[in-house]
PDB file of N, CA and C in Angstrom:
ATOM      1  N   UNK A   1      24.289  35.268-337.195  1.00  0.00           N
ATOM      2  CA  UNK A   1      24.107  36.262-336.171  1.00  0.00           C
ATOM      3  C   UNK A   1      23.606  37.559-336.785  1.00  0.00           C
ATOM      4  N   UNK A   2      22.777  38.056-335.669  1.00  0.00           N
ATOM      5  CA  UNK A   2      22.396  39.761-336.336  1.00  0.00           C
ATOM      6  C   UNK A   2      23.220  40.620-336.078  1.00  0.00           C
ATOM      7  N   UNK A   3      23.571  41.698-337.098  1.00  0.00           N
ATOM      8  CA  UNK A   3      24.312  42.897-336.837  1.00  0.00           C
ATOM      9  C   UNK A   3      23.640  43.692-335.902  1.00  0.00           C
ATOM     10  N   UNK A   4      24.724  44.923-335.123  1.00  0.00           N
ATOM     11  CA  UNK A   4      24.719  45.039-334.310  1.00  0.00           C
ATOM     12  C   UNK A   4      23.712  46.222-334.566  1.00  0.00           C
ATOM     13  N   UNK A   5      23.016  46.685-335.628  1.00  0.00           N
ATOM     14  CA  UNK A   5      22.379  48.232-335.949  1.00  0.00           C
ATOM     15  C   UNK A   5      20.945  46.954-335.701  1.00  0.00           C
ATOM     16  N   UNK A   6      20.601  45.904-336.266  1.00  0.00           N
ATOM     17  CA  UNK A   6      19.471  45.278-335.667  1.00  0.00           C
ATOM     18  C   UNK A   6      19.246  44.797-334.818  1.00  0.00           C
ATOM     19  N   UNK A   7      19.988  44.509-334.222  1.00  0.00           N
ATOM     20  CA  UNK A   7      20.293  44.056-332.338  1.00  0.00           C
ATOM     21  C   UNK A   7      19.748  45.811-331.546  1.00  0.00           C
ATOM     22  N   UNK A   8      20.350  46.571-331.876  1.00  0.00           N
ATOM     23  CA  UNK A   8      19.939  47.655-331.180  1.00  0.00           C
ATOM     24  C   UNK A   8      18.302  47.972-331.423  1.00  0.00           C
ATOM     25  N   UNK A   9      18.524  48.390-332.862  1.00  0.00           N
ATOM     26  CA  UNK A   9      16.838  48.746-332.953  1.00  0.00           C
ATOM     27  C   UNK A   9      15.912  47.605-332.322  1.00  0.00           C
ATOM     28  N   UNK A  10      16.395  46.321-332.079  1.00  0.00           N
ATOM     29  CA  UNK A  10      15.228  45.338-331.308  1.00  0.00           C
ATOM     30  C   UNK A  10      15.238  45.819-329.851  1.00  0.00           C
ATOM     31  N   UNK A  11      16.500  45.617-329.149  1.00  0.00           N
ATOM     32  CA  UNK A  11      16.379  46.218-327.840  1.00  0.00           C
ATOM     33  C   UNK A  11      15.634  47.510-327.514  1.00  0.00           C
ATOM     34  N   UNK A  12      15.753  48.999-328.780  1.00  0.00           N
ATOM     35  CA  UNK A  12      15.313  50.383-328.855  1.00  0.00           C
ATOM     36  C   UNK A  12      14.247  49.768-328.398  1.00  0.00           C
ATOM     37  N   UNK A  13      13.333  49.300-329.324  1.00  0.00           N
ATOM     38  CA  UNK A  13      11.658  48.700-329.357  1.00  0.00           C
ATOM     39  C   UNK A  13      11.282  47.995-328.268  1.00  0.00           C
ATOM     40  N   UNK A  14      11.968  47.141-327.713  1.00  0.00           N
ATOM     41  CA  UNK A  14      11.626  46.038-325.920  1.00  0.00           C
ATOM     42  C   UNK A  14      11.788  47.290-325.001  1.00  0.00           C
ATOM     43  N   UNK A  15      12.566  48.171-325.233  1.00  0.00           N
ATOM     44  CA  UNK A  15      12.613  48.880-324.096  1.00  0.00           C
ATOM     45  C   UNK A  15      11.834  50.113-324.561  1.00  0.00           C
ATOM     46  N   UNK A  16      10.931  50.608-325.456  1.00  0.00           N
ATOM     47  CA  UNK A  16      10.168  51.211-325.785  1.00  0.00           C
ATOM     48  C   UNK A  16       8.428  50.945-325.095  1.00  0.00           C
ATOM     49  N   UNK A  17       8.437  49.103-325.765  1.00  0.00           N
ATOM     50  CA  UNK A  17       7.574  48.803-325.329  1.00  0.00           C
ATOM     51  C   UNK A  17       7.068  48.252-323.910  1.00  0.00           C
ATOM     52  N   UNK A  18       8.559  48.479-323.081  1.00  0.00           N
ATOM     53  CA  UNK A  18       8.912  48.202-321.666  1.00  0.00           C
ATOM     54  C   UNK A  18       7.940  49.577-320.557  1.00  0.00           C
ATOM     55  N   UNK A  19       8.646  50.764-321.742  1.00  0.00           N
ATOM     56  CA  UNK A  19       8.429  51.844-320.976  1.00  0.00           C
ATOM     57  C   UNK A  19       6.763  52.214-321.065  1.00  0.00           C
ATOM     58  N   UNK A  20       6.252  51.994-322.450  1.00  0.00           N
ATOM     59  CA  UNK A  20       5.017  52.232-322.571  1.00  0.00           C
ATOM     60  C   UNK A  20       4.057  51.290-321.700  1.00  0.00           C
ATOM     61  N   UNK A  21       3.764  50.483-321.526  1.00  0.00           N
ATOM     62  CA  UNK A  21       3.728  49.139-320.646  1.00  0.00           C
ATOM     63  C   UNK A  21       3.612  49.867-319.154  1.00  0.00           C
ATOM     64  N   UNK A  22       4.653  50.386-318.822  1.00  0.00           N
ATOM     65  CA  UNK A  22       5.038  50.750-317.479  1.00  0.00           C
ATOM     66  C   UNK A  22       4.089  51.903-317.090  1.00  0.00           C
ATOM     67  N   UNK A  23       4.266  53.066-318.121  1.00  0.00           N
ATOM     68  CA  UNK A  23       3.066  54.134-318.117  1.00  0.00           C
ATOM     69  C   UNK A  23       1.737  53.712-318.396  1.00  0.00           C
ATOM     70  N   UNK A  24       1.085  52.592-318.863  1.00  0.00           N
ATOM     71  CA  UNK A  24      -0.601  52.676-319.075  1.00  0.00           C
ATOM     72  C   UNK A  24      -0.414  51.747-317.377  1.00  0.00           C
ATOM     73  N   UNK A  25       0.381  51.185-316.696  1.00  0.00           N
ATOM     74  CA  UNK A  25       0.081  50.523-315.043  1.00  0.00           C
ATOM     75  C   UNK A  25       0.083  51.679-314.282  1.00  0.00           C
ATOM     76  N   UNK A  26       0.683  52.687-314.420  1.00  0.00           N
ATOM     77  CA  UNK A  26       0.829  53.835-313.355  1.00  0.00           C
ATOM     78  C   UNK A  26      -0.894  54.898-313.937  1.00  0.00           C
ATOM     79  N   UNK A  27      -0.702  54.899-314.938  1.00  0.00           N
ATOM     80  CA  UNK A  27      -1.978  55.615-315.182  1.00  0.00           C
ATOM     81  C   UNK A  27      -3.079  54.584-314.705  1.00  0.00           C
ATOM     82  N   UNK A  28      -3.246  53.226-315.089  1.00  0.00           N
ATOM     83  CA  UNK A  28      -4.188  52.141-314.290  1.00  0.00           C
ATOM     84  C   UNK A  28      -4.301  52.745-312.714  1.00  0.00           C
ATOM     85  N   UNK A  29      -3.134  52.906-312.144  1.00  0.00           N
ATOM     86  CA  UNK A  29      -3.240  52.561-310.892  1.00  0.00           C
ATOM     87  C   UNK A  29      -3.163  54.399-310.309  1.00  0.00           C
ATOM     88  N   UNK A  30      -3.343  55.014-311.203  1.00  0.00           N
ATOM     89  CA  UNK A  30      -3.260  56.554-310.505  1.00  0.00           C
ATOM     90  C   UNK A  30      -5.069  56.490-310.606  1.00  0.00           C
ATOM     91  N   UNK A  31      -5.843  55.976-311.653  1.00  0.00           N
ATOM     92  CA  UNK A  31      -7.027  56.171-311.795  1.00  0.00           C
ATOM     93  C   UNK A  31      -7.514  55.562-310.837  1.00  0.00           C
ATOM     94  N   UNK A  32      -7.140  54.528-310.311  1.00  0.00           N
ATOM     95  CA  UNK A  32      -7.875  53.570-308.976  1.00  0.00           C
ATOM     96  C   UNK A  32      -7.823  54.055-307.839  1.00  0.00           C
ATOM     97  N   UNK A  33      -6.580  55.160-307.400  1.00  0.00           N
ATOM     98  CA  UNK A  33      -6.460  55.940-306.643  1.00  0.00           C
ATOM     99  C   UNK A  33      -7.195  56.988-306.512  1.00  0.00           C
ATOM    100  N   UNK A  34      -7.664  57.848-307.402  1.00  0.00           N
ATOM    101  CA  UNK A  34      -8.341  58.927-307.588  1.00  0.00           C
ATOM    102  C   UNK A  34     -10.033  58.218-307.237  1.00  0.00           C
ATOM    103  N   UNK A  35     -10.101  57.543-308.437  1.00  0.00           N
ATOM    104  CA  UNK A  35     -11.767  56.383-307.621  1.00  0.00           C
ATOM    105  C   UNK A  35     -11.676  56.450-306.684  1.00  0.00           C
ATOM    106  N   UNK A  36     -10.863  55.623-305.622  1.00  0.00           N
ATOM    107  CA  UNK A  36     -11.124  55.499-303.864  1.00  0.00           C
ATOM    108  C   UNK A  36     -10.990  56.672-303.517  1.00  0.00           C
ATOM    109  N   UNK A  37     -10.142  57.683-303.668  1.00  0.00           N
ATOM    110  CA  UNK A  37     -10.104  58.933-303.032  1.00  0.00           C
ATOM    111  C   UNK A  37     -11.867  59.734-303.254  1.00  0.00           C
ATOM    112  N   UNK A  38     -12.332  59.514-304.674  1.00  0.00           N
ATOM    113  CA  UNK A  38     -13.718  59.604-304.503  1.00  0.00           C
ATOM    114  C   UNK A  38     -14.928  59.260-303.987  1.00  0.00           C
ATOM    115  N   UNK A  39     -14.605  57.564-303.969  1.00  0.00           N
ATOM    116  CA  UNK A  39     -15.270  57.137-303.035  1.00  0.00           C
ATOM    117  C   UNK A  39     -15.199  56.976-301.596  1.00  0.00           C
ATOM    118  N   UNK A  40     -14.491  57.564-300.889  1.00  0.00           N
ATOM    119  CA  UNK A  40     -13.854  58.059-299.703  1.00  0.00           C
ATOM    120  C   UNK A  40     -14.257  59.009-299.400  1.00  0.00           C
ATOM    121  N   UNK A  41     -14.673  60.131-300.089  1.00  0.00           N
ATOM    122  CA  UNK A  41     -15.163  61.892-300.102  1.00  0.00           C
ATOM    123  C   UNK A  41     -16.425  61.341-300.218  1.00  0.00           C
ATOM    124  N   UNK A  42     -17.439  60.455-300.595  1.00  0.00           N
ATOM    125  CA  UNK A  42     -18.282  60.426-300.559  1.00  0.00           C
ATOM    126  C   UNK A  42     -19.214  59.736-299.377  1.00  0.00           C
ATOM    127  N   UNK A  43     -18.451  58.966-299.090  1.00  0.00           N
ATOM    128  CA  UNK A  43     -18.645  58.075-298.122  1.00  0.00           C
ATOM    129  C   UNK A  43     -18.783  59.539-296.694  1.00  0.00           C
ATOM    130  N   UNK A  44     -17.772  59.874-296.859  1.00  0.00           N
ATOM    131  CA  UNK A  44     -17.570  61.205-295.643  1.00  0.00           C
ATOM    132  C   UNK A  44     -18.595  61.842-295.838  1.00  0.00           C
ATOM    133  N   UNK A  45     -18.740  62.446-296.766  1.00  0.00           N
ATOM    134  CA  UNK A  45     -20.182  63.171-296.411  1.00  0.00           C
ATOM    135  C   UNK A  45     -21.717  62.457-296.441  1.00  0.00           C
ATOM    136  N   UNK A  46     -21.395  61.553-296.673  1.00  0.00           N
ATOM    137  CA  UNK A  46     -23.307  60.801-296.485  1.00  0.00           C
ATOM    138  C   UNK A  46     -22.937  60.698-295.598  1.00  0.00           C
ATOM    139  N   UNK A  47     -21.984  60.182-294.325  1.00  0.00           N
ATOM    140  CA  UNK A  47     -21.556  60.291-293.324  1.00  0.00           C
ATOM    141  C   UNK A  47     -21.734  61.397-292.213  1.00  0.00           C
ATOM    142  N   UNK A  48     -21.498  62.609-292.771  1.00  0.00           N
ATOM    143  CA  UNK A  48     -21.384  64.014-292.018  1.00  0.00           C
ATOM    144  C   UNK A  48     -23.446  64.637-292.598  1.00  0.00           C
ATOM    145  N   UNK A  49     -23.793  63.687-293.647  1.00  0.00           N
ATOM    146  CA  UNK A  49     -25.505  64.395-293.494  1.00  0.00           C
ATOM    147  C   UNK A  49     -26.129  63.147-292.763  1.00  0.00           C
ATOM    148  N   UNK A  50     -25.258  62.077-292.503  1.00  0.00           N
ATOM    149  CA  UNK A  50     -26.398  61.612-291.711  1.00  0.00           C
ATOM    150  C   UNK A  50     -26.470  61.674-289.904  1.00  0.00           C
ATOM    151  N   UNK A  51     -25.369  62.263-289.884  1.00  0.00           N
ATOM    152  CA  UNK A  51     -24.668  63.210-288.338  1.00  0.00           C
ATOM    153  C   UNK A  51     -25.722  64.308-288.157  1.00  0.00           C
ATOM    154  N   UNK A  52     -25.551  64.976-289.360  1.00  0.00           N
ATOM    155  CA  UNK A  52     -26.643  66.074-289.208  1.00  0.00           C
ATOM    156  C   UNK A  52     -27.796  65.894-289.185  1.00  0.00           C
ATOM    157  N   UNK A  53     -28.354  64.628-290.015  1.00  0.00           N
ATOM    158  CA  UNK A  53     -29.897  64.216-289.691  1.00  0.00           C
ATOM    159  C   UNK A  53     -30.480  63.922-288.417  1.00  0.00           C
ATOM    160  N   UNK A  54     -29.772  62.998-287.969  1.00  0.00           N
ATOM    161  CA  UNK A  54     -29.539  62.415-286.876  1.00  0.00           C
ATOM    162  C   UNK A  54     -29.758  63.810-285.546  1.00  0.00           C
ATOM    163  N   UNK A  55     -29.552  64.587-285.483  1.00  0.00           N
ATOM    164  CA  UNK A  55     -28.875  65.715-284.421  1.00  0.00           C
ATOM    165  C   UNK A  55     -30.302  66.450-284.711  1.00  0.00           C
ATOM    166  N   UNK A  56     -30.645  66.848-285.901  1.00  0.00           N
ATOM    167  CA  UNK A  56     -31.950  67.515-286.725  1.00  0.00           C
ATOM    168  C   UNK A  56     -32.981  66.396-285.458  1.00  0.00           C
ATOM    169  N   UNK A  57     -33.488  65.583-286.247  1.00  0.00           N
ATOM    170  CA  UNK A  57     -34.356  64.759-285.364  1.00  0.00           C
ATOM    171  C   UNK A  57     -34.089  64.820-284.048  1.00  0.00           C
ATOM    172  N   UNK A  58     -32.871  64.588-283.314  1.00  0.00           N
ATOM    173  CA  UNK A  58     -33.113  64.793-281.950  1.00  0.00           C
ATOM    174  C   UNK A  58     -33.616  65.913-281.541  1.00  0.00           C
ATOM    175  N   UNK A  59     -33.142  67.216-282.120  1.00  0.00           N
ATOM    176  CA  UNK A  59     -33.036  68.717-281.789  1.00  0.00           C
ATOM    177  C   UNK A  59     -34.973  68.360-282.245  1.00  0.00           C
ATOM    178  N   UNK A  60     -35.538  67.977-283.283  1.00  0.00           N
ATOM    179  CA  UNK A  60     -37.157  68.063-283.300  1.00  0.00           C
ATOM    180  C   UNK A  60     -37.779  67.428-282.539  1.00  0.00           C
ATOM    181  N   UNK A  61     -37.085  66.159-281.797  1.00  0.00           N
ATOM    182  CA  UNK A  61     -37.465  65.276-280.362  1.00  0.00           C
ATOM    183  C   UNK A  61     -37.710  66.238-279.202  1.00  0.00           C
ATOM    184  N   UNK A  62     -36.768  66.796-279.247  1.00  0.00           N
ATOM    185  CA  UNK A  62     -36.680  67.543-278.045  1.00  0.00           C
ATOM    186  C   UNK A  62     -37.590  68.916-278.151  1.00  0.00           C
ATOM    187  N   UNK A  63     -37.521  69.762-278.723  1.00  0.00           N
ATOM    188  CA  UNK A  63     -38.542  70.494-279.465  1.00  0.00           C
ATOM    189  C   UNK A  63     -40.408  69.825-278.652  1.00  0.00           C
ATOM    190  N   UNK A  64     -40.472  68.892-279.434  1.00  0.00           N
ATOM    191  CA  UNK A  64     -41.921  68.392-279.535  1.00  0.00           C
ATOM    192  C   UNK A  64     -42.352  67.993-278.258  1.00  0.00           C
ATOM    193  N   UNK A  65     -41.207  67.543-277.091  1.00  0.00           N
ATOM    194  CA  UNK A  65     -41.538  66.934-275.699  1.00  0.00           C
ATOM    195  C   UNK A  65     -41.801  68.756-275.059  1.00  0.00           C
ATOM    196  N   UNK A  66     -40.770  69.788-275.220  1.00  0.00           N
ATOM    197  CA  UNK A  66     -41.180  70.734-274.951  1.00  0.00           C
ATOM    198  C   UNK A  66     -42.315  71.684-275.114  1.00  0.00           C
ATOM    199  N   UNK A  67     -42.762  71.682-276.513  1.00  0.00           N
ATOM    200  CA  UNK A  67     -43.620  71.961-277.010  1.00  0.00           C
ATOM    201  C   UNK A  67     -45.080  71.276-276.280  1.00  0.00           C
ATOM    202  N   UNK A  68     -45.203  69.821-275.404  1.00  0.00           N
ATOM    203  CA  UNK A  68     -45.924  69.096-274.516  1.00  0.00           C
ATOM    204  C   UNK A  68     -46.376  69.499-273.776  1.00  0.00           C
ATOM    205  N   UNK A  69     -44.997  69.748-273.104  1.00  0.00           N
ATOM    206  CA  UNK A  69     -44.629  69.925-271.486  1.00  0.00           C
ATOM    207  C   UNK A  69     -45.719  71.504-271.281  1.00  0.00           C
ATOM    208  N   UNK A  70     -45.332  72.341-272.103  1.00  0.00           N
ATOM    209  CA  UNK A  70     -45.753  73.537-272.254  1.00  0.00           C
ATOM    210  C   UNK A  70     -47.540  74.010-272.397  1.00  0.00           C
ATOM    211  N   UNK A  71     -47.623  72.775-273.790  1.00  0.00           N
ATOM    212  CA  UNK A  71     -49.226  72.860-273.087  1.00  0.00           C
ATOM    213  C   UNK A  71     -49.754  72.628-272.537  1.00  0.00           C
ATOM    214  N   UNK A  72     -49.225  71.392-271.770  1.00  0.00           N
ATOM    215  CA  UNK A  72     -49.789  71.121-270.467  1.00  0.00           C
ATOM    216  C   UNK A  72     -49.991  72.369-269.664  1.00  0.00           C
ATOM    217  N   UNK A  73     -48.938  73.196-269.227  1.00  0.00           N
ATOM    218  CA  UNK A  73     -49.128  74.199-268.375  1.00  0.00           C
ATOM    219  C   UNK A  73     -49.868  75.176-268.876  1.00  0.00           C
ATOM    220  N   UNK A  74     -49.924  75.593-270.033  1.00  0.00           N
ATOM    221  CA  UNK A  74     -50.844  76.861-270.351  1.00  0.00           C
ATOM    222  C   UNK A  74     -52.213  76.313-270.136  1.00  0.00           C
ATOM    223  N   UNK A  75     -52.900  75.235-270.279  1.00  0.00           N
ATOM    224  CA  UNK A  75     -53.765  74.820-270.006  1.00  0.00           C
ATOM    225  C   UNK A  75     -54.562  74.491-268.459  1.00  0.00           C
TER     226      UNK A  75
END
């Protein structure tokens, strides 16, 4: 049997390498979080410029039928 000062230092080390183990999954999984949270912010705004494109072109649709309408009459 092993004494009890090498019984400990093995357990010290399993539960060393328990804890280290445990911190590179939370850092894994804090970084995957932060990714989607980025790719989420990004997604939103190609989202919110293509709202605005979208609104742009109508607002120049509308514009150009007026801009029509108009010479018709000055003419």
């Amino acid at each position: 049997m092993s004494d009890p000062v090498t019984v400990s230092i093995s357990m010290g080390a399993l539960l060393f390498i328990g804890l280290a183990a445990l911190g590179a999954y939370g850092i894994m999984k804090a970084t995957q979080v932060k990714e989607r949270l980025e790719i989420e912010k990004t997604i939103d705004e190609k989202g919110r410029e293509a709202y605005q494109m979208s609104k742009l072109k109508a607002l120049e649709k509308t514009v150009d039928k007026l801009e029509t309408k108009g010479a018709g009459i000055r003419t």
